[in-house]
Protein backbone atom coordinates (compact mmCIF):
# COMPACT_ATOMS: atom_id res chain seq x y z
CA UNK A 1 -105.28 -119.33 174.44
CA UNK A 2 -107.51 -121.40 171.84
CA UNK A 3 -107.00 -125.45 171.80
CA UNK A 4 -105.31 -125.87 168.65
CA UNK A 5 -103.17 -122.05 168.59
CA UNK A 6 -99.99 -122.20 168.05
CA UNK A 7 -98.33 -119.67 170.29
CA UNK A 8 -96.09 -116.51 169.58
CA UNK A 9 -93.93 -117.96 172.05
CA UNK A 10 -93.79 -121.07 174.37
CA UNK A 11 -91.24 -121.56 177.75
CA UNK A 12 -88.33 -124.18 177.90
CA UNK A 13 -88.48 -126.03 181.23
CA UNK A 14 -87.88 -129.21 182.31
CA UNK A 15 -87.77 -131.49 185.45
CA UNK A 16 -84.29 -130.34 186.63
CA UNK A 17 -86.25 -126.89 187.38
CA UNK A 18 -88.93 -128.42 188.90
CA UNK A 19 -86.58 -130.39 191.39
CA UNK A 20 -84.68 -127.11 192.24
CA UNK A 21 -88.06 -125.02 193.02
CA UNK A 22 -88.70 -128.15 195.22
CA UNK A 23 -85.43 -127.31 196.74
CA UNK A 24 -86.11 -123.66 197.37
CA UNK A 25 -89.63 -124.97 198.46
CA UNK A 26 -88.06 -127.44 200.70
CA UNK A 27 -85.25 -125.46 202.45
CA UNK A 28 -87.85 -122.68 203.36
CA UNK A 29 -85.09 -120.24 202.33
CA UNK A 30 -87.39 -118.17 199.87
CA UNK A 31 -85.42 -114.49 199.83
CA UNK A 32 -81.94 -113.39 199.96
CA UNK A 33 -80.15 -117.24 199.70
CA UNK A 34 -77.98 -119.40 198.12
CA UNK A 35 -79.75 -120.04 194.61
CA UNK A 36 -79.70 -116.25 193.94
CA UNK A 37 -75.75 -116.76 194.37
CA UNK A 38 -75.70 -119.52 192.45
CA UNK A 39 -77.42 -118.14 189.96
CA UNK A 40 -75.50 -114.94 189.51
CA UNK A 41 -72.31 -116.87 189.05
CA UNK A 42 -73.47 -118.66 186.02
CA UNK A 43 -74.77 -115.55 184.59
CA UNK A 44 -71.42 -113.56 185.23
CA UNK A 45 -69.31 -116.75 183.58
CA UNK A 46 -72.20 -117.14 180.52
CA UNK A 47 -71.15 -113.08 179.44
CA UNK A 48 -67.23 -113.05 180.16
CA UNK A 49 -68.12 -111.39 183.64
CA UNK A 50 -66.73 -111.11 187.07
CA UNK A 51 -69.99 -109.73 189.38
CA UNK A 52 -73.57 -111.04 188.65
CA UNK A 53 -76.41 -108.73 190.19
CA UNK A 54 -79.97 -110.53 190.09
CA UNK A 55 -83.42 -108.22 189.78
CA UNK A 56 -86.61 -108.53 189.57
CA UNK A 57 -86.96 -107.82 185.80
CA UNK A 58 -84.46 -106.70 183.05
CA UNK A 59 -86.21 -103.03 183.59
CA UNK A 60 -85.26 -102.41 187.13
CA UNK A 61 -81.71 -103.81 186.64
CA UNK A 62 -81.30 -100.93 183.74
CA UNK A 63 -82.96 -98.63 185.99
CA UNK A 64 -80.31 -99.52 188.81
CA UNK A 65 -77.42 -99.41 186.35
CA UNK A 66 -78.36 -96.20 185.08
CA UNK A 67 -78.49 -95.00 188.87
CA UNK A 68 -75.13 -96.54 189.81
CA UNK A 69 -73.52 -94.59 186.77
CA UNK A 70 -74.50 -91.32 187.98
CA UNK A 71 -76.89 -90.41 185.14
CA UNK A 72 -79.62 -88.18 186.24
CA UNK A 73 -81.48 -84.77 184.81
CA UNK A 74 -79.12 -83.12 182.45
CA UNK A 75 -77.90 -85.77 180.56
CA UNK A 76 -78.58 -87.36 177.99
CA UNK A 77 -78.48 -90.98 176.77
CA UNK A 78 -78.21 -92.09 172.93
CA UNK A 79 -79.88 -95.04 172.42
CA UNK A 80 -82.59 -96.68 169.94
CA UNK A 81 -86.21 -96.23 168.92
CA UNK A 82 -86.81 -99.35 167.66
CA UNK A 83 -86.39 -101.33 170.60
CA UNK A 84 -89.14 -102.76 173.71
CA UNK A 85 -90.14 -99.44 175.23
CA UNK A 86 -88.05 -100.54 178.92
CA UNK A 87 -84.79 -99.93 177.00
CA UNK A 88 -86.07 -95.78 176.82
CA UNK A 89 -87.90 -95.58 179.81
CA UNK A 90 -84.98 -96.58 182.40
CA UNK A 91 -83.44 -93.54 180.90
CA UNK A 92 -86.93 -91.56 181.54
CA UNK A 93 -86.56 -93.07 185.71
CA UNK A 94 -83.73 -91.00 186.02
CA UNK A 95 -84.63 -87.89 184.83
CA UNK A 96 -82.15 -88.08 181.91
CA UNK A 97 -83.21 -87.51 178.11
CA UNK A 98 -83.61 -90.40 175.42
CA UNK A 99 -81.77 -89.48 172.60
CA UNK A 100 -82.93 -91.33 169.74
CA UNK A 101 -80.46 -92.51 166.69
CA UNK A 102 -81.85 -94.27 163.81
CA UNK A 103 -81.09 -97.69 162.88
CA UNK A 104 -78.93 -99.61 160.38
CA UNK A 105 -80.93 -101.91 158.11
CA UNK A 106 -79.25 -105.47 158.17
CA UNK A 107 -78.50 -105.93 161.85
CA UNK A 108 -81.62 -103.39 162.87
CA UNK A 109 -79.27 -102.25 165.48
CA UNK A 110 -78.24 -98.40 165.98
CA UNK A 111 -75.88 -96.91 162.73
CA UNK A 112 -72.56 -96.12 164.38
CA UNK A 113 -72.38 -92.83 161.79
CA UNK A 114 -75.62 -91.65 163.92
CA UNK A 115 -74.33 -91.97 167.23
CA UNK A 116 -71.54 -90.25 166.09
CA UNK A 117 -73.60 -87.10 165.04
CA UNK A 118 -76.16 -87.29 168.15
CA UNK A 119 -73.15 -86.77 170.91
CA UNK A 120 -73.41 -83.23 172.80
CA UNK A 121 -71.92 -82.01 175.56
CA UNK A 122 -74.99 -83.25 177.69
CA UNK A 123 -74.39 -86.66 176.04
CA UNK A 124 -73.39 -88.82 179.49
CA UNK A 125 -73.61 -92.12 178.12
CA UNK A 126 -74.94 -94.77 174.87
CA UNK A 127 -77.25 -97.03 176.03
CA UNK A 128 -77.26 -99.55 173.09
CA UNK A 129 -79.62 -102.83 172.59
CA UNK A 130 -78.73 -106.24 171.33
CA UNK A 131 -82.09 -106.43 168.73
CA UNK A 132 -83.72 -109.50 168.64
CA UNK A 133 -80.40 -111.05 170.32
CA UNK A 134 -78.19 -109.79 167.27
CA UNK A 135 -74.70 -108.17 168.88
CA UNK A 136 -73.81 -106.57 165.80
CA UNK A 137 -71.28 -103.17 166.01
CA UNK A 138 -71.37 -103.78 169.87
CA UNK A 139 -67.49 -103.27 169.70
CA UNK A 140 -68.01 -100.08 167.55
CA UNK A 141 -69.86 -98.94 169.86
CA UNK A 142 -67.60 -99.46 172.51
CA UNK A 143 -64.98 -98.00 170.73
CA UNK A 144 -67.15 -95.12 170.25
CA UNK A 145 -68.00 -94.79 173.57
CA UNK A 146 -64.40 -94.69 174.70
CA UNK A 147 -63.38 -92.17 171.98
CA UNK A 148 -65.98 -89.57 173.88
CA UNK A 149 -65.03 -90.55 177.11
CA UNK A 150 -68.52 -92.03 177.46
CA UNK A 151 -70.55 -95.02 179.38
CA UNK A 152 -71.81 -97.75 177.74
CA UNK A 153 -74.51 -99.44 178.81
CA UNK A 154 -75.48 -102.96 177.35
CA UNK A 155 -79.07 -103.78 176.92
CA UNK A 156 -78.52 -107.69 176.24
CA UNK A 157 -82.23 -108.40 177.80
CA UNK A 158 -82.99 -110.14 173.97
CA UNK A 159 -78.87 -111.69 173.67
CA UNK A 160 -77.91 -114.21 176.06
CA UNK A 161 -75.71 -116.86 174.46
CA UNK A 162 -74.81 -114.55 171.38
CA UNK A 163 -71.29 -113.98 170.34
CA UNK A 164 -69.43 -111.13 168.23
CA UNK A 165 -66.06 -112.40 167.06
CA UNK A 166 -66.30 -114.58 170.05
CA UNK A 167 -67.44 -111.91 172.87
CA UNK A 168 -70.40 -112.96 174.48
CA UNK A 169 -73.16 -110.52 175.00
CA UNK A 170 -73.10 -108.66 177.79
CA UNK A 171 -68.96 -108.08 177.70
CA UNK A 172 -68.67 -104.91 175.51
CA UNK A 173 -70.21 -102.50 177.95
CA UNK A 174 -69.30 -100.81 180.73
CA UNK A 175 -72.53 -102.96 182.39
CA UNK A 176 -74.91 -105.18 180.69
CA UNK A 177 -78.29 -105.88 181.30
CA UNK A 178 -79.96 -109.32 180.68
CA UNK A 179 -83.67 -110.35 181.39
CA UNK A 180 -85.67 -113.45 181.51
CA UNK A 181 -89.63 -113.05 181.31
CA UNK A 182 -90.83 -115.91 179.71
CA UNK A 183 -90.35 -115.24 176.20
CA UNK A 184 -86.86 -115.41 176.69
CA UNK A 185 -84.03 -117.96 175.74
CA UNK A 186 -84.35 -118.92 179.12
CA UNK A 187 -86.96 -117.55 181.93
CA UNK A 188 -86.87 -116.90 185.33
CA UNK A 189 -90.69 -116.13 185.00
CA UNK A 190 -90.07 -112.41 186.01
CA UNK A 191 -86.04 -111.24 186.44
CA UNK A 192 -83.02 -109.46 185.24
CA UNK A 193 -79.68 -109.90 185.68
CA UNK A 194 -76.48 -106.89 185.86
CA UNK A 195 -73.37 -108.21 184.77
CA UNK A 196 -70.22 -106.47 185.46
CA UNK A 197 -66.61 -106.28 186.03
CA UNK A 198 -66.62 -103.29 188.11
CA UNK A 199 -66.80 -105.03 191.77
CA UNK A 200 -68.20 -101.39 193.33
CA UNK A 201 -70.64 -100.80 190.77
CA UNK A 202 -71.88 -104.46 191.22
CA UNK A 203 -72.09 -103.55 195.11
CA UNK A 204 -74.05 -100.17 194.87
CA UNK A 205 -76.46 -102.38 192.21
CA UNK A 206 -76.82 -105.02 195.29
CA UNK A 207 -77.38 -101.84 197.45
CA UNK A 208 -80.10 -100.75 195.84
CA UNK A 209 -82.13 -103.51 194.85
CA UNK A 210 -82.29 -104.22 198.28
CA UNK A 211 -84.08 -100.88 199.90
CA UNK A 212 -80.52 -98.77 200.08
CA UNK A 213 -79.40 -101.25 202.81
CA UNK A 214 -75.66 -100.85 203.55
CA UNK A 215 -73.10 -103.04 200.88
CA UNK A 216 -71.30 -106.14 202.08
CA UNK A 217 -73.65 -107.21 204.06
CA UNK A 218 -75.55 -110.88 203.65
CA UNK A 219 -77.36 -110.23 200.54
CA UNK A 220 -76.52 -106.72 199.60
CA UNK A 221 -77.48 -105.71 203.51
CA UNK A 222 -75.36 -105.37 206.83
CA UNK A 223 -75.71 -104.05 210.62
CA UNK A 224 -79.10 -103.20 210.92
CA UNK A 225 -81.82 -104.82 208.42
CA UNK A 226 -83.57 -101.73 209.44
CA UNK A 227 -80.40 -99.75 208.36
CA UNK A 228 -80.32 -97.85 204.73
CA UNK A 229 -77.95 -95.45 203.57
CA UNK A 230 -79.19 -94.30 200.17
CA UNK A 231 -82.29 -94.43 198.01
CA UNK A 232 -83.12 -98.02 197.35
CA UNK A 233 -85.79 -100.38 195.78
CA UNK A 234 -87.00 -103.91 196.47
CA UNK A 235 -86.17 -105.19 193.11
CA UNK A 236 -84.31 -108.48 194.57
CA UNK A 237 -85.14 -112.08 192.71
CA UNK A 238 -86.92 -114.24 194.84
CA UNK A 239 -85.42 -118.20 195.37
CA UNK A 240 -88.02 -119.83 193.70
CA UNK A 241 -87.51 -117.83 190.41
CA UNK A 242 -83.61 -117.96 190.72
CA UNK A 243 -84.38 -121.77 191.12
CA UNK A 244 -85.69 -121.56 187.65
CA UNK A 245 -82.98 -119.48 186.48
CA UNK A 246 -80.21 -122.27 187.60
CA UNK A 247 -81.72 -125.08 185.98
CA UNK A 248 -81.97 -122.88 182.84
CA UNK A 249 -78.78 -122.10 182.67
CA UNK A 250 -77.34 -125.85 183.12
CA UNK A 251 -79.29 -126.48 180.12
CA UNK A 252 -78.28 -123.31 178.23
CA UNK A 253 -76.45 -124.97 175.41
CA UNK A 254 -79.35 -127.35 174.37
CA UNK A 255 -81.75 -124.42 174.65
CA UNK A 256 -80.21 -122.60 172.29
CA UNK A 257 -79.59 -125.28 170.24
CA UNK A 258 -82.57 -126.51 169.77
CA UNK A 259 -84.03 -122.74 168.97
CA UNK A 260 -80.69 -122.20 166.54
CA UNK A 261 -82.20 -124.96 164.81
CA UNK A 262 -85.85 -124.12 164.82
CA UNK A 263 -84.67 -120.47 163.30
CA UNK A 264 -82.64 -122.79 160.35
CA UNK A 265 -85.47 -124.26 159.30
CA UNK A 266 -87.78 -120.74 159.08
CA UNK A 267 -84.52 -119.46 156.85
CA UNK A 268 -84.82 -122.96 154.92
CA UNK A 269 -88.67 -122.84 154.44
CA UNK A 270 -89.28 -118.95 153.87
CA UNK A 271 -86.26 -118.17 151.53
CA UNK A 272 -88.31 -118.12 148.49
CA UNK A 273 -91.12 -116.55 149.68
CA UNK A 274 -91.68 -113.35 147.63
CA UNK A 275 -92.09 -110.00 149.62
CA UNK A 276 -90.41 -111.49 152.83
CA UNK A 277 -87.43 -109.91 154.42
CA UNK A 278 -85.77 -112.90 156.43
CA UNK A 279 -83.02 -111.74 159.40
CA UNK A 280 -79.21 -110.60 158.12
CA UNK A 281 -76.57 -112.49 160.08
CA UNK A 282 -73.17 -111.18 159.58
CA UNK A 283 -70.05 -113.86 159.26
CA UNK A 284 -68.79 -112.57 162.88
CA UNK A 285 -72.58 -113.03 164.71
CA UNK A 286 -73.48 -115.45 166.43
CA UNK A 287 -77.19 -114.73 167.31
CA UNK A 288 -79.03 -115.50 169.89
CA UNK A 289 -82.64 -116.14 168.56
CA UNK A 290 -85.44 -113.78 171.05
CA UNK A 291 -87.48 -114.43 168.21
CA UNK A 292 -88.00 -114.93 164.79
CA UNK A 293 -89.21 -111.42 162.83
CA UNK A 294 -89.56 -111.12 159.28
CA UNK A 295 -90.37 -108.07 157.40
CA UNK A 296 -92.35 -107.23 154.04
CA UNK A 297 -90.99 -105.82 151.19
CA UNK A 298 -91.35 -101.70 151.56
CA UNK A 299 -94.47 -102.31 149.04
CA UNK A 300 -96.37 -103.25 152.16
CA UNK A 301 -98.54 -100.34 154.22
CA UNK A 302 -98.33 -100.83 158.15
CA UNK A 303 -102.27 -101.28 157.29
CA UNK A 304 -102.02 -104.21 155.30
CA UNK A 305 -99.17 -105.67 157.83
CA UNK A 306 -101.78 -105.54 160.50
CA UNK A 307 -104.59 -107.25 158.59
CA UNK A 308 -101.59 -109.93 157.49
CA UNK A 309 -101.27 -110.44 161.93
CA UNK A 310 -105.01 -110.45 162.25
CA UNK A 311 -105.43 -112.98 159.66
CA UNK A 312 -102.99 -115.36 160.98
CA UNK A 313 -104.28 -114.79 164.48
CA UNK A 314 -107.55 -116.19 163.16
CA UNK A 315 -106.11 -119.14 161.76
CA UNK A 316 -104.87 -119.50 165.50
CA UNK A 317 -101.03 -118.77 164.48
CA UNK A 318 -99.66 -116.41 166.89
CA UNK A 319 -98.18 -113.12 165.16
CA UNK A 320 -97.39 -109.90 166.49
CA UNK A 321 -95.58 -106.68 165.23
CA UNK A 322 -92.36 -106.24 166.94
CA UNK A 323 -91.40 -103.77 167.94
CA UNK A 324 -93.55 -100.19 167.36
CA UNK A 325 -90.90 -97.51 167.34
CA UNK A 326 -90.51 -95.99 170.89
CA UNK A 327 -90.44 -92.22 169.82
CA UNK A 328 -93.71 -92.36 168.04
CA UNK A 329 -95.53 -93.80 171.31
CA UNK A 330 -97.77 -90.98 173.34
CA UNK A 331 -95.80 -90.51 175.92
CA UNK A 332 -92.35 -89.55 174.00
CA UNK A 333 -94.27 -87.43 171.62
CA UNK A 334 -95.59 -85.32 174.10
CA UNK A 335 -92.55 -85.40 176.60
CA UNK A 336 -89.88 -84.79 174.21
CA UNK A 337 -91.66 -83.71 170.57
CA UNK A 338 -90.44 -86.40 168.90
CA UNK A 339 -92.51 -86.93 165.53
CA UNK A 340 -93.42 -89.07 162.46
CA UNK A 341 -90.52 -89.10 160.19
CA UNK A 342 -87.38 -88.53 162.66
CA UNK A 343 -85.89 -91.67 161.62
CA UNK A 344 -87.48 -92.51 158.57
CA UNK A 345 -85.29 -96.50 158.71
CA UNK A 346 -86.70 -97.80 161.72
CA UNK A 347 -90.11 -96.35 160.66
CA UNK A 348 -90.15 -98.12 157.61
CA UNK A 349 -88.69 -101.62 159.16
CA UNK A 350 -91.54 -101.05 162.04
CA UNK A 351 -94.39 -100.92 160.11
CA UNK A 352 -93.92 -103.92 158.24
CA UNK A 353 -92.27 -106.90 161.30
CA UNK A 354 -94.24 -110.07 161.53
CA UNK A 355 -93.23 -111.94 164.71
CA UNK A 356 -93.83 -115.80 164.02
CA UNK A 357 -94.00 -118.15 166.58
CA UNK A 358 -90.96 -119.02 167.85
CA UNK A 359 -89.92 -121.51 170.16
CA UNK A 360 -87.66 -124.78 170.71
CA UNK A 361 -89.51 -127.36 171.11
CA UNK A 362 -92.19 -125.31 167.80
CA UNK A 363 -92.72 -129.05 165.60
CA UNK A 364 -91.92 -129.34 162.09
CA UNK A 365 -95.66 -129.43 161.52
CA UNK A 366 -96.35 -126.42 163.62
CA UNK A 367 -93.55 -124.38 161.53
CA UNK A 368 -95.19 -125.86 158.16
CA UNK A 369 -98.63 -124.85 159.43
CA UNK A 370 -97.13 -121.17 159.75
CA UNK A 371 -95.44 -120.53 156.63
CA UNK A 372 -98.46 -121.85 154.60
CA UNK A 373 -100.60 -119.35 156.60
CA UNK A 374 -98.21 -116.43 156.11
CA UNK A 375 -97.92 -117.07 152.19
CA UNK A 376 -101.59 -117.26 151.94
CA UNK A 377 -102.28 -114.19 153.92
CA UNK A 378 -99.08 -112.31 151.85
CA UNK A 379 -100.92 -113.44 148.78
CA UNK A 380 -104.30 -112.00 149.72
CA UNK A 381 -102.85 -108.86 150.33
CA UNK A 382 -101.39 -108.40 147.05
CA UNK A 383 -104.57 -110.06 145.52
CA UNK A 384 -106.57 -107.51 147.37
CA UNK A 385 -104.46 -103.98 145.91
């Protein structure tokens, strides 16, 4: 990255990590110890949980929840298309069908009237996703879920430390799914975490993360090390990255804080900027700020979004369109036929996001610098029609 850019997005970490991955360092424990333990627990307590299951990445511990459920070729899953592609292609691992529902457009989270109309007989299970760390209708989903006699499957990778009418993310589903790459509220650099309150779920997750070894064993494993009783992966989180993970979360609060108030002061600064869509919270949310995405008015081609991005990249402010919808990339196209024009609300939200860069410790300066950029670039655009 260019001297001088302000990045898209920028880690939290302080000296209390540093002294645990000392620790880890120290101890020569590096696999399979205590600070993955420790680590799980505070995840589990964070979301209202009983059982904590640390991965290797929020991907693999949907992929393992997905397997634990049962959900393989046949069924099919109703989840969103305007979500990070990982969310979809879990459900692809297993052999199951995506089954796409479009999107309400305040929250930018799944309509409930949709997933009502998308369930079939083959339906097995909603898969739905916290967007940009907004829990919004998680409970009606749950409540739809359990009307249909269906799973429900949390995706709260973008949601840690958000709240609907005082339920943390990650509480409402049958699992949940959090992960931590570096863009995250907090990081583990790569990880994922199950949360759960269904002990033998939580023990067939530990099973298979850990090469099908047998459960109740040290660390997901038992007898043999050289013993394995179903299909597994190596998707375990190492010590040194759990390290990470614990100081993280003893600093949770101030984390968020600190980006709750960054995300105040975009609302404050970019309120009267004409042709920007700023984020709907609803009076039960408590979000979790992922990131910060604003949208253009529906004036605005997907063209001219991208020349907006390019043009703020060049002034060295990081930008990026979050997120392309998932059905119109190659691969579901082809797979499954979906086309252009399926879900015609998350189409026209995709094409015109702006991610800004969005961080805690992002200056006042740095946010000033950015919203001066944007409203110049906006202004071009319409200058330029």
């Amino acid at each position: 990255m260019a001297d001088g850019m302000i990045p898209l997005s920028r880690p939290d970490l302080s000296d209390l990590e540093e002294r645990l991955v000392l620790e880890v360092i120290r101890s020569e424990r590096l696999s399979i110890g205590p600070m993955v333990e420790r680590f799980e627990s505070l995840v589990a307590q964070a979301s209202g949980r009983a059982h904590g299951v640390a991965v290797n990445s929020g991907t693999s511990g949907l992929h393992l929840a997905l397997l634990a459920l049962g959900i393989g070729p046949g069924d099919e899953v109703i989840t969103t298309p305007f979500s990070f592609i990982a969310s979809s292609n879990c459900i692809a691992y297993v052999g199951a069908r995506p089954v796409f529902v479009d999107i309400e457009p305040r929250s930018l989270n799944m309509d409930p009237q949709a997933i009502e109309a998308a369930i079939t007989p083959r339906t097995k299970a909603i898969l739905a996703v916290e967007t940009f760390g907004n829990p919004a209708h998680m409970d009606t989903y749950a409540r739809i879920a359990a009307r249909h006699e269906l799973i429900m499957i949390e995706d709260c990778c973008e949601a840690l430390g958000a709240t609907l009418a005082g339920r943390p993310a990650g509480s409402f589903g049958r699992v949940g799914v959090f992960g931590f790459y570096p863009n995250k509220q907090i990081t583990t650099g790569e990880g994922g975490m199950i949360v759960t309150d269904d002990e033998r779920l939580a023990e067939v997750c530990r099973s298979l993360r850990n090469q099908g070894r047998p459960v109740g064993q040290v660390g997901g494993t038992g007898g043999s090390w050289l013993e394995h009783e179903r299909l597994g992966y190596n998707f375990r989180l190492d010590e040194l990255s759990a390290a990470l993970g614990v100081g993280q979360m003893q600093r949770l609060e101030s984390i968020l804080a600190r980006r709750r108030d960054v995300a105040n002061q975009y609302m404050q600064r970019l309120m009267g900027v004409r042709d920007l869509i700023l984020p709907t919270i609803e009076p039960d949310v408590v979000p979790s700020w992922f990131v910060f995405v604003v949208r253009l008015s529906t004036g605005f081609t997907d063209v001219e979004r991208d020349r907006i991005i390019e043009s703020l990249r060049r002034h060295e402010v990081g930008a990026a369109p979050y997120f392309p919808c998932i059905h119109l990339q190659p691969f579901y196209r082809n797979m499954y036929g979906y086309r252009h024009g399926m879900f015609p609300i998350a189409e026209s939200v995709s094409q015109r996001t702006i991610a800004l860069p969005f961080y805690g410790s992002l200056s006042a300066r740095e946010l000033e610098i950015v919203a001066q950029t944007l409203e110049v670039m906006i202004m071009r655009e319409q200058l330029s029609r």
